[in-house]
Protein backbone atom coordinates (compact mmCIF):
# COMPACT_ATOMS: atom_id res chain seq x y z
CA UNK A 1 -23.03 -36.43 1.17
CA UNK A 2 -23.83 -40.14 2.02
CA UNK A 3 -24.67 -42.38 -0.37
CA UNK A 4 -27.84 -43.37 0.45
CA UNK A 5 -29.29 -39.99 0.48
CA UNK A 6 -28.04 -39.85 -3.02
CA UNK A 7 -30.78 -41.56 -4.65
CA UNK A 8 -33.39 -40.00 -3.19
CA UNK A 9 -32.10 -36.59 -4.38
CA UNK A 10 -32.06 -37.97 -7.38
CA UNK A 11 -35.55 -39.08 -7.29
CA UNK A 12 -36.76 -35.79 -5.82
CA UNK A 13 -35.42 -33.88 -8.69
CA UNK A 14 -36.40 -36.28 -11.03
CA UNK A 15 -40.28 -35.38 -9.56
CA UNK A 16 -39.71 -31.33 -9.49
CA UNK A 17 -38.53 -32.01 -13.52
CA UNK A 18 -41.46 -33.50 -14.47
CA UNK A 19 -44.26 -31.79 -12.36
CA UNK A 20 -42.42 -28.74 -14.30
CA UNK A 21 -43.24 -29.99 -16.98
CA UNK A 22 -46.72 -31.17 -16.63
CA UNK A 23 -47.37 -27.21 -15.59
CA UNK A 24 -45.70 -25.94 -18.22
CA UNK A 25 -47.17 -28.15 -20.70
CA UNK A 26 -50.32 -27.20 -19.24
CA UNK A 27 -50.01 -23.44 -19.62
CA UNK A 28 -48.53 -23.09 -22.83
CA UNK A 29 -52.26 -21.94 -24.80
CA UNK A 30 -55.83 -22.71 -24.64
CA UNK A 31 -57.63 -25.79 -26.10
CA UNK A 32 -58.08 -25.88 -29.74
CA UNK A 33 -60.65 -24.92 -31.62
CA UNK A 34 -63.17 -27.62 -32.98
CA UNK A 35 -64.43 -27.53 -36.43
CA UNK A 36 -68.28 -27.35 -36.41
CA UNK A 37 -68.31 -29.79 -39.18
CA UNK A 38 -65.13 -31.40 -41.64
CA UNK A 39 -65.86 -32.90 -45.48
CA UNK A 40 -64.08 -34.92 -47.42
CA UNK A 41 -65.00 -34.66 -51.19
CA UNK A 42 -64.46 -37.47 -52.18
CA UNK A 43 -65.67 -39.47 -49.35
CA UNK A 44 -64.73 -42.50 -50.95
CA UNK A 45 -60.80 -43.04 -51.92
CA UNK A 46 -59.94 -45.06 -55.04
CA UNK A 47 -56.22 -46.14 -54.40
CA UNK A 48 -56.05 -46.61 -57.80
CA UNK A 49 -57.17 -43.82 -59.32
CA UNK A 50 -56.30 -41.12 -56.24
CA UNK A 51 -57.72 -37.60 -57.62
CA UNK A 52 -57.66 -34.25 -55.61
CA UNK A 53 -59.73 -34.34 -52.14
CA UNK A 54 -61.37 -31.73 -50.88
CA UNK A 55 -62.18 -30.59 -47.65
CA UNK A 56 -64.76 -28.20 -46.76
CA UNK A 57 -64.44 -27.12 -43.37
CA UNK A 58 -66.97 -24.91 -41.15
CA UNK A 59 -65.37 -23.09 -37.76
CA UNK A 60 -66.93 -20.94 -35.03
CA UNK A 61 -65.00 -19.54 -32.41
CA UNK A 62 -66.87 -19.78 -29.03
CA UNK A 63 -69.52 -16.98 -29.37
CA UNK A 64 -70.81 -18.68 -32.31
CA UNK A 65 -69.43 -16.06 -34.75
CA UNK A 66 -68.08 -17.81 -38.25
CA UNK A 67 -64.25 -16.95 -37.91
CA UNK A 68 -63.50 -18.84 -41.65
CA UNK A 69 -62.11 -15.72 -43.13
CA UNK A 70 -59.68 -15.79 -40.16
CA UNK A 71 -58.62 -19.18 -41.34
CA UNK A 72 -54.43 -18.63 -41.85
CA UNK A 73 -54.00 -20.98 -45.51
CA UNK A 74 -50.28 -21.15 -44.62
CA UNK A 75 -51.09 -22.97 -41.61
CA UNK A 76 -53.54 -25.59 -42.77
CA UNK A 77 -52.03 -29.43 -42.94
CA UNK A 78 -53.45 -32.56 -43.60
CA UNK A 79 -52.23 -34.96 -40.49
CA UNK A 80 -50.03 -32.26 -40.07
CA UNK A 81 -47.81 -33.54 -43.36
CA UNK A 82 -49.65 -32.17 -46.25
CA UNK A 83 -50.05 -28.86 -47.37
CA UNK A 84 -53.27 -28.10 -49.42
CA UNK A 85 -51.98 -27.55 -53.24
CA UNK A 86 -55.23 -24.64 -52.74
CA UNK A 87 -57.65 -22.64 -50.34
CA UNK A 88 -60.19 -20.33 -51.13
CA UNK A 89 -63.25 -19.01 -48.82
CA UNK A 90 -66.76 -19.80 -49.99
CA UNK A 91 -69.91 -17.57 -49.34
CA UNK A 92 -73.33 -17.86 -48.97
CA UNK A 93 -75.73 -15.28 -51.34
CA UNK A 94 -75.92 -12.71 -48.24
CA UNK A 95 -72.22 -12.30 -48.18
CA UNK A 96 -71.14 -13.83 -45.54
CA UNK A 97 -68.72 -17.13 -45.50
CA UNK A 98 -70.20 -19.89 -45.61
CA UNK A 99 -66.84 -22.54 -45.12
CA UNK A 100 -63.22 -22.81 -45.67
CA UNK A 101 -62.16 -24.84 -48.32
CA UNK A 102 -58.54 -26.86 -48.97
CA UNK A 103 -58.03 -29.09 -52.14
CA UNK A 104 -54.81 -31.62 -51.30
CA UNK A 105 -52.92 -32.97 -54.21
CA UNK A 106 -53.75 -36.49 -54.64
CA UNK A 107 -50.87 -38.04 -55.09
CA UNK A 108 -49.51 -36.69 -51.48
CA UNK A 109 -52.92 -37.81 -49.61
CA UNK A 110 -52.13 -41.67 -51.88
CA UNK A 111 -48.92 -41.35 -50.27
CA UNK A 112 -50.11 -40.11 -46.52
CA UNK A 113 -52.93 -43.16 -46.66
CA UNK A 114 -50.00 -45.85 -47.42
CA UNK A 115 -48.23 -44.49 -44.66
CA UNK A 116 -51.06 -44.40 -42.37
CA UNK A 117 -52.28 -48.43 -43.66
CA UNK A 118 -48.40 -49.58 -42.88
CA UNK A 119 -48.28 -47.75 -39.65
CA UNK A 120 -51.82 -49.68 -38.59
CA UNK A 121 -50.17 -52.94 -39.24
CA UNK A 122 -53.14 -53.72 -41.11
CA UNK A 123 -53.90 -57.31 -43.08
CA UNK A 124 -56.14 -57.92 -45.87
CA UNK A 125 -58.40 -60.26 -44.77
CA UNK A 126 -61.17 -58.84 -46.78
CA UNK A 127 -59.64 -56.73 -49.52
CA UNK A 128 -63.07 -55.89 -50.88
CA UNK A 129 -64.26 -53.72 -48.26
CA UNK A 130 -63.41 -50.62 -47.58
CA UNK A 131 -60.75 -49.17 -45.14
CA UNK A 132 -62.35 -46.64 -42.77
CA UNK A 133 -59.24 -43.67 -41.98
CA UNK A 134 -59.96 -40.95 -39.58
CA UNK A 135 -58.02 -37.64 -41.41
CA UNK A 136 -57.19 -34.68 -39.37
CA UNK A 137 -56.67 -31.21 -40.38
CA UNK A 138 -55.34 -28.64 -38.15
CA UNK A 139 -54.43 -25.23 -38.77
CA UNK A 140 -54.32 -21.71 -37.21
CA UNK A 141 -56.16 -18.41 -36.93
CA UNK A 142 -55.11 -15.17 -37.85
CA UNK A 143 -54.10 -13.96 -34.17
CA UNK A 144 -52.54 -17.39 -33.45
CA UNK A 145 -55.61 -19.69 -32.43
CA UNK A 146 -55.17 -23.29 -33.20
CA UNK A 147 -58.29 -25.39 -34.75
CA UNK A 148 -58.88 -28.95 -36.11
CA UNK A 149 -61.14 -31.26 -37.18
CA UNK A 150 -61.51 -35.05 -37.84
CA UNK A 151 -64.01 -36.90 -40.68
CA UNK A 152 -63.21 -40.28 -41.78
CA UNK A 153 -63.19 -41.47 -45.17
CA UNK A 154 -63.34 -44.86 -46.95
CA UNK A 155 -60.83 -46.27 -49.15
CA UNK A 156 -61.01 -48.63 -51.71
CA UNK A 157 -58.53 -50.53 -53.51
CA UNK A 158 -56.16 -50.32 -50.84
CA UNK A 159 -54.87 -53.89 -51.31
CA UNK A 160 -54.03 -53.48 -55.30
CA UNK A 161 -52.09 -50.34 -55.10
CA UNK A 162 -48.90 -51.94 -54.14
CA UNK A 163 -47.92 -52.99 -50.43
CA UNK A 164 -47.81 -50.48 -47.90
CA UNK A 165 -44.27 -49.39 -47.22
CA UNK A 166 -43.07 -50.95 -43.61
CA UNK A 167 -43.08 -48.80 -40.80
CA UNK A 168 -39.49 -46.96 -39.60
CA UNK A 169 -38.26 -48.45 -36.84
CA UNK A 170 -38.78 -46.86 -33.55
């Protein structure tokens, strides 16, 4: 083979390897399911004080049926790092659910919000106002559907709790 035409094998195989990949990565499962509505209780994080947070979540699949009960608790993970400490299923007064619900140790989510602040690279210009921190949980169903959901919270404090650790480096 000549070695000119070597670099353009090269480059053609290169292209086959990642269109490949784009149609694998593209065929691997359907989108995810979006929660109809995510809530952090508290809303508002005290760095200082960090107690359990709550999130109360609401999911329908796409015919508008209420799949919470389908909800798989071993699945569920705070930015896909913290496990909720528990989960239970509440209902309304007709029976049926009503919304998922995962309390997270607050310690863990005190130590998942320092990690997210030093990742930001954030300064405290203005240590008095709140942070604003988009939280996602994700988790699966029953027969293997994926779901999450995103609701920001505020937190407070975030200045007198100690520094942020640095970031790992890449």
């Amino acid at each position: 083979m000549k070695l000119r035409t070597k670099p353009l094998l090269y480059v053609a195989l290169l292209v086959l390897l990642m269109a490949g990949t784009v149609v694998l990565m593209s065929s691997t499962g359907q989108e995810p399911l979006i929660a109809d509505q995510l809530k952090f209780i508290p809303k508002d994080i005290d760095m200082e004080n960090t107690a359990i947070l709550k999130a109360e979540i609401k999911l329908t699949d796409a015919e508008n049926n209420t799949v919470v009960e389908d909800i798989n608790p071993s699945t569920v993970l705070l930015e896909g790092i913290v496990a909720p400490t528990s989960t239970w299923i509440e209902y309304r007064v007709n029976g049926k659910a009503k919304l998922f619900a995962a309390e997270f140790d607050g310690a863990a989510v005190k130590g998942l919000l320092w990690y997210m602040i030093g990742h930001m690279g954030l300064s405290m210009p203005k240590p008095w106002v709140p942070l604003i921190i988009h939280l996602t949980i994700t988790g699966q169903l029953g027969d293997g559907t994926s779901w999450e959901g995103t609701a920001t919270v505020l937190v407070s404090n975030w200045s007198s709790g100690g520094a942020p650790p640095p970031p790992p480096p890449p």
